[in-house]
Protein backbone atom coordinates (compact mmCIF):
# COMPACT_ATOMS: atom_id res chain seq x y z
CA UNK A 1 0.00 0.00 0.00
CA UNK A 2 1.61 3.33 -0.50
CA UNK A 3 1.28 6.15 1.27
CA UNK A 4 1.35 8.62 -1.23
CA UNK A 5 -0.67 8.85 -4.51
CA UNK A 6 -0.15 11.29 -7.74
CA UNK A 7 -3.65 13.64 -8.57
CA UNK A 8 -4.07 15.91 -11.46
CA UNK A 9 -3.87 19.68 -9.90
CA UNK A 10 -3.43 21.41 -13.17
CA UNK A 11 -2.83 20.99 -16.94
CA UNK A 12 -3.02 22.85 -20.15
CA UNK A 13 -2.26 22.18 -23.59
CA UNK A 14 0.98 24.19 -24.88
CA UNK A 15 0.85 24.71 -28.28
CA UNK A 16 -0.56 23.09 -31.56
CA UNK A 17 2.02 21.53 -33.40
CA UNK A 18 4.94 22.41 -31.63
CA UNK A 19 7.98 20.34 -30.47
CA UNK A 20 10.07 20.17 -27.25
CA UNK A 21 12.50 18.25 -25.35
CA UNK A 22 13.81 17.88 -21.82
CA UNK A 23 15.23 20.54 -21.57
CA UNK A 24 12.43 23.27 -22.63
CA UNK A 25 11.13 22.89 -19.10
CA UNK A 26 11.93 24.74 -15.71
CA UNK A 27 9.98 25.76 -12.76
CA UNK A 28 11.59 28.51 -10.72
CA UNK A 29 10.03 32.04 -8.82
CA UNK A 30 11.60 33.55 -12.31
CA UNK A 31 10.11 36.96 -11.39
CA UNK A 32 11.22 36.97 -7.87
CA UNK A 33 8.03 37.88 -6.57
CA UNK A 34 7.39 38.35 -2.82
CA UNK A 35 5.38 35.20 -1.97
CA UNK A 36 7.61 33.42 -3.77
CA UNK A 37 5.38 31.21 -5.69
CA UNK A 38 7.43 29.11 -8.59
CA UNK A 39 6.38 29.67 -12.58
CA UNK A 40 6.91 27.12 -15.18
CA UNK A 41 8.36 27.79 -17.98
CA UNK A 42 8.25 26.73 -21.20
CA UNK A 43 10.26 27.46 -24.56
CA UNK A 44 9.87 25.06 -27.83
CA UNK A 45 11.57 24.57 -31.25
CA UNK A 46 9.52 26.68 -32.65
CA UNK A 47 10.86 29.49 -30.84
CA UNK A 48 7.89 30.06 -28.27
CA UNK A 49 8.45 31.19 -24.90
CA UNK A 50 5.55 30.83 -22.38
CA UNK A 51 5.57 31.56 -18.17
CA UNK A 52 2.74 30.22 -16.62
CA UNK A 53 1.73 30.83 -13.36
CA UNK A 54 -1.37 28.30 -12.13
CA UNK A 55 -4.29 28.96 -9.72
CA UNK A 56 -6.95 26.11 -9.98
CA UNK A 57 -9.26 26.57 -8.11
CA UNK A 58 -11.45 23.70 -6.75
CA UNK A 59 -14.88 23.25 -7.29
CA UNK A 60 -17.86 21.90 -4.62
CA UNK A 61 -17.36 18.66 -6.16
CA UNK A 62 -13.64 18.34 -5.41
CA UNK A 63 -12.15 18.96 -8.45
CA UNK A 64 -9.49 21.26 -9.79
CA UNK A 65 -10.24 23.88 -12.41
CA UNK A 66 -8.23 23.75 -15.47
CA UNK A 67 -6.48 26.65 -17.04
CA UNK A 68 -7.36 30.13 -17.19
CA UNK A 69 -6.30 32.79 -19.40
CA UNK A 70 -4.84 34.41 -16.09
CA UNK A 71 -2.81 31.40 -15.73
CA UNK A 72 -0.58 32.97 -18.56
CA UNK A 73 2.09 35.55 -17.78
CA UNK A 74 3.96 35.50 -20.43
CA UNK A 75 3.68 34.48 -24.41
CA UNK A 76 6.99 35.97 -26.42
CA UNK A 77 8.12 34.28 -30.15
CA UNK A 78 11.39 34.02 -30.86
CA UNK A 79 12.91 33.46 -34.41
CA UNK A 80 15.30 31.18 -33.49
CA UNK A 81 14.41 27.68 -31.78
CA UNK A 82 14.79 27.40 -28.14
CA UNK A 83 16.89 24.59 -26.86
CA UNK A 84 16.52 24.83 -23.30
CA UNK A 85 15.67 26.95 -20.77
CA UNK A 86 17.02 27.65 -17.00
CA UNK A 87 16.69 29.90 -14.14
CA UNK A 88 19.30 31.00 -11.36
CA UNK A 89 21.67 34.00 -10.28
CA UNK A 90 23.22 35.11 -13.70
CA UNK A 91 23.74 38.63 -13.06
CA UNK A 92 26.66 39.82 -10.95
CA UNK A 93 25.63 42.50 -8.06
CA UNK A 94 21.55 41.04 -7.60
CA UNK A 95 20.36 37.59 -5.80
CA UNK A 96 17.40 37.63 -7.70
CA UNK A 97 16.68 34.99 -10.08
CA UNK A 98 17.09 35.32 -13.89
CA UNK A 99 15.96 33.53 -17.44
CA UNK A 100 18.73 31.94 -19.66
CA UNK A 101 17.71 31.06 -23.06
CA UNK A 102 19.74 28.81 -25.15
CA UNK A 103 19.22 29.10 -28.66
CA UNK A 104 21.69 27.57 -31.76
CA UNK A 105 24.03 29.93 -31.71
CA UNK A 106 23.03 32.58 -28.69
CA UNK A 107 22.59 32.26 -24.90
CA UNK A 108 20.19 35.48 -24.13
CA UNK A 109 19.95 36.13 -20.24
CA UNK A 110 16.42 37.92 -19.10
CA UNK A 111 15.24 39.35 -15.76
CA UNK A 112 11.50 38.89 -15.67
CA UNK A 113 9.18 41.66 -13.96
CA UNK A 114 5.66 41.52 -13.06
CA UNK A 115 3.36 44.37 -14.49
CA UNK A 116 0.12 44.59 -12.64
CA UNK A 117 -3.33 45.33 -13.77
CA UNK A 118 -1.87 46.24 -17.24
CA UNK A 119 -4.80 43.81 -18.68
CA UNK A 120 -8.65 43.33 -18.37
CA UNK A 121 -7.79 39.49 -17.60
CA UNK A 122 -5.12 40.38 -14.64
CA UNK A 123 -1.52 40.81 -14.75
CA UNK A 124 1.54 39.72 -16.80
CA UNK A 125 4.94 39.75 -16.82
CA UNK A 126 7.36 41.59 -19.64
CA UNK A 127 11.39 40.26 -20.17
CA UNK A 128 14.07 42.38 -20.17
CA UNK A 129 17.25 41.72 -21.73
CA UNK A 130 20.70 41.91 -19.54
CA UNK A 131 23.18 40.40 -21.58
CA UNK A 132 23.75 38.01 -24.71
CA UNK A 133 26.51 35.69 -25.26
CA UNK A 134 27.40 34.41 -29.00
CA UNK A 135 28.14 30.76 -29.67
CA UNK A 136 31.10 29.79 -31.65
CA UNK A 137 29.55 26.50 -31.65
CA UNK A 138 26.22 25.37 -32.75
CA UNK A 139 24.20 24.59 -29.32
CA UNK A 140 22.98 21.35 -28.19
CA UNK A 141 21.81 21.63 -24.13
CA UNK A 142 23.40 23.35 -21.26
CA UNK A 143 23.50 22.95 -17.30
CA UNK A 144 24.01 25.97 -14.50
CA UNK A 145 25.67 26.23 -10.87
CA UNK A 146 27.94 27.44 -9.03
CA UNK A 147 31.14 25.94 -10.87
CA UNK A 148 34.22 25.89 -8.32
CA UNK A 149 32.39 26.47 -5.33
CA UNK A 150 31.67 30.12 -6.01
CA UNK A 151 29.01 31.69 -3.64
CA UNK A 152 25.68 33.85 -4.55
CA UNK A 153 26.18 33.40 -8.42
CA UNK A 154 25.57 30.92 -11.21
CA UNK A 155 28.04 29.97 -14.41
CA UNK A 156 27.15 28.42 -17.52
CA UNK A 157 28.08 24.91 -19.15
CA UNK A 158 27.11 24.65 -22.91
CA UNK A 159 27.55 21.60 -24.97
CA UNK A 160 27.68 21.46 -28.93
CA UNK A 161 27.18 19.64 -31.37
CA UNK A 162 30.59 18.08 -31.38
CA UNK A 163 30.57 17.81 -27.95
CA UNK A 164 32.45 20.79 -26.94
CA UNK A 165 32.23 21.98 -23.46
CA UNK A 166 32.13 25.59 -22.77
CA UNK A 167 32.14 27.31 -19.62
CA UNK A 168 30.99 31.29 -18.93
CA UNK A 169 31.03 32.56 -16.02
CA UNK A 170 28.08 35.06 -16.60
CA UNK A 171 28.37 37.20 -19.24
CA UNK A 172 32.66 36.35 -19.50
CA UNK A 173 33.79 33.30 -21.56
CA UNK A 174 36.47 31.33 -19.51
CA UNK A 175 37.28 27.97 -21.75
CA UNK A 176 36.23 25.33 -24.31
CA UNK A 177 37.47 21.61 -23.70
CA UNK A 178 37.24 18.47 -26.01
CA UNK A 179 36.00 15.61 -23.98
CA UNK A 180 37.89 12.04 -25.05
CA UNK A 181 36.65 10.09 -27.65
CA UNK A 182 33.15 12.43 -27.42
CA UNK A 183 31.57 11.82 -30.95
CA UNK A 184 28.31 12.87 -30.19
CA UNK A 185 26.49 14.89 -27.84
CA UNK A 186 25.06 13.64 -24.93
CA UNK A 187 23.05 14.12 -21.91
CA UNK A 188 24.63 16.98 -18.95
CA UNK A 189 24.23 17.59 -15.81
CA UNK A 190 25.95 19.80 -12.73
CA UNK A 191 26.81 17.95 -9.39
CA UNK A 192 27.48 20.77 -6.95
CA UNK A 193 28.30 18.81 -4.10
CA UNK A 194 31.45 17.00 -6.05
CA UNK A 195 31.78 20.09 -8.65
CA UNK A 196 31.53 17.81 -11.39
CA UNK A 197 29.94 17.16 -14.81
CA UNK A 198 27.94 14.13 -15.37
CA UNK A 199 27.24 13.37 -18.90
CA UNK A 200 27.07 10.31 -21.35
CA UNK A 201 29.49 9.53 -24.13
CA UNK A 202 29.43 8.01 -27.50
CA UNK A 203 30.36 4.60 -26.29
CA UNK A 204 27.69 4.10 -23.74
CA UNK A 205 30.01 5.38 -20.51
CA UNK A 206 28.63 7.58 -17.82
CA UNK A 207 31.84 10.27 -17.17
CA UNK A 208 31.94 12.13 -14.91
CA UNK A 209 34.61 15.31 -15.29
CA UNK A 210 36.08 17.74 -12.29
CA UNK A 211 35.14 20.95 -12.48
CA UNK A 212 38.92 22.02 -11.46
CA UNK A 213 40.23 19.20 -14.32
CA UNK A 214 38.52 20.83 -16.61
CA UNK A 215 39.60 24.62 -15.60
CA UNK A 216 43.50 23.93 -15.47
CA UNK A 217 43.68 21.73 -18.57
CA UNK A 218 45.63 23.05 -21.62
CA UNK A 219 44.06 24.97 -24.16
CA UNK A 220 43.23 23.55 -27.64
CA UNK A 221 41.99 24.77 -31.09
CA UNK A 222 40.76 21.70 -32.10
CA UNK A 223 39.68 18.05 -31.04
CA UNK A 224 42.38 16.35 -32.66
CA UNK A 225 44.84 19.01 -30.91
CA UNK A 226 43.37 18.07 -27.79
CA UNK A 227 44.07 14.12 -28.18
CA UNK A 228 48.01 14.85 -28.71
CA UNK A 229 48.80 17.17 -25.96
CA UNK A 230 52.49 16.70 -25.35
CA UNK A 231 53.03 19.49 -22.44
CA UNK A 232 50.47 20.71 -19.59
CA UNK A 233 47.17 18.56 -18.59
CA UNK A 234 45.17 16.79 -20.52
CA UNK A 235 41.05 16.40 -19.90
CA UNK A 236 40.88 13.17 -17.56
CA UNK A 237 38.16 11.49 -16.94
CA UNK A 238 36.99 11.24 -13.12
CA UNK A 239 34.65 8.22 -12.85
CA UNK A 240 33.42 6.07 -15.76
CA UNK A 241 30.79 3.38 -15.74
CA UNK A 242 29.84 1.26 -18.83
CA UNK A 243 26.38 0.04 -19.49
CA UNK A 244 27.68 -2.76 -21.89
């Protein structure tokens, strides 16, 4: 018997026609209001960014209304696809919580502001820009944190389509590294208790990378560079696990 059990609360439909992925999903208090009630957000391919913010209400029969035009803070097309979509402390000087949006070749940081009343159907909420970082790489998915044990702000990890790793802190680019033997991209994720990178690579290995490996390694302009590093550090590997 368990002691828990999973009931619908709220749901809408997002879109007609549109595609996503894991990553096109995050619920943080994006607008850093006072109560600090969480959003979800949610950007697709086709370049559509939406901030919802639910209230269902329940009715004298128990059940949850669905959504509500309220519901919607904030509806914004893009023309470029959006890849994924995070929230966390990207702006030096605030602790308030900002919007990354990865796109193919762009990473666009927003702070998100309520504006009451504005419409007959309740408030919404408008994005401002604060900075915008340009990809030498084409994009594939990106993690967040606070890389090296830094306090009160978050850095960027992007990974592209060749499986480059590329690290800005903020709005500053601090280095790209080749991962060994990475053909493809994979999956990524940010350990902040071990400051390390967890992803998957072509042969069917979880890695997991050092933050501080990765940092002190020696520069290269290319992959193949990379796998004949003579003098300094080479990217090592921290933990590896085969599924084979």
């Amino acid at each position: 018997m368990s002691l828990f059990k999973a009931r619908d609360w709220w749901s809408t439909r997002v879109g007609e026609e549109e595609e996503f992925d894991h990553g096109c999903l995050c619920v943080a208090n994006v607008d850093n209001n006072s109560q600090g009630t969480d959003r979800i957000i949610v950007g697709s391919y086709h370049g559509v960014l939406r901030i919802y913010n639910p209230k269902p209400v329940k009715d004298d029969a128990g059940h949850w209304s669905g959504f509500k035009p309220e519901d919607m803070l904030v509806e914004k097309s893009f023309p470029l696809p959006i890849l994924h979509v995070e929230a966390g402390k990207f702006v030096s000087g605030t602790d308030n919580i900002q919007l990354a949006i990865l796109h193919p070749r762009k990473l666009a940081v927003y702070s998100v502001s309520a504006v009451s009343g504005a419409v007959s159907h309740g408030n919404f909420s408008q994005l401002n820009v604060q900075y915008e970082l340009k990809l030498q790489r084409t994009a594939f998915n990106m993690c967040y944190g606070p890389f090296g044990g830094v306090k009160g702000r978050d850095f960027f990890c992007i990974q592209s389509m060749d499986g480059t790793l590329s690290v800005y802190e903020q709005e500053s680019f601090a280095f790209s590294r080749f991962l060994p033997g990475a053909l493809l991209p994979g999956p990524l994720a940010y350990v902040p208790k071990t400051d390390s990178f967890i992803t998957v690579s072509s042969s069917r290995q979880v890695e997991s990378y050092k933050y501080q490996v990765l940092a002190v390694a020696s520069d290269a302009k290319t992959k193949e560079e990379s796998l004949s590093i003579k003098s300094g550090k080479r990217v090592a590997v921290k933990i590896s696990y085969s599924f084979i």
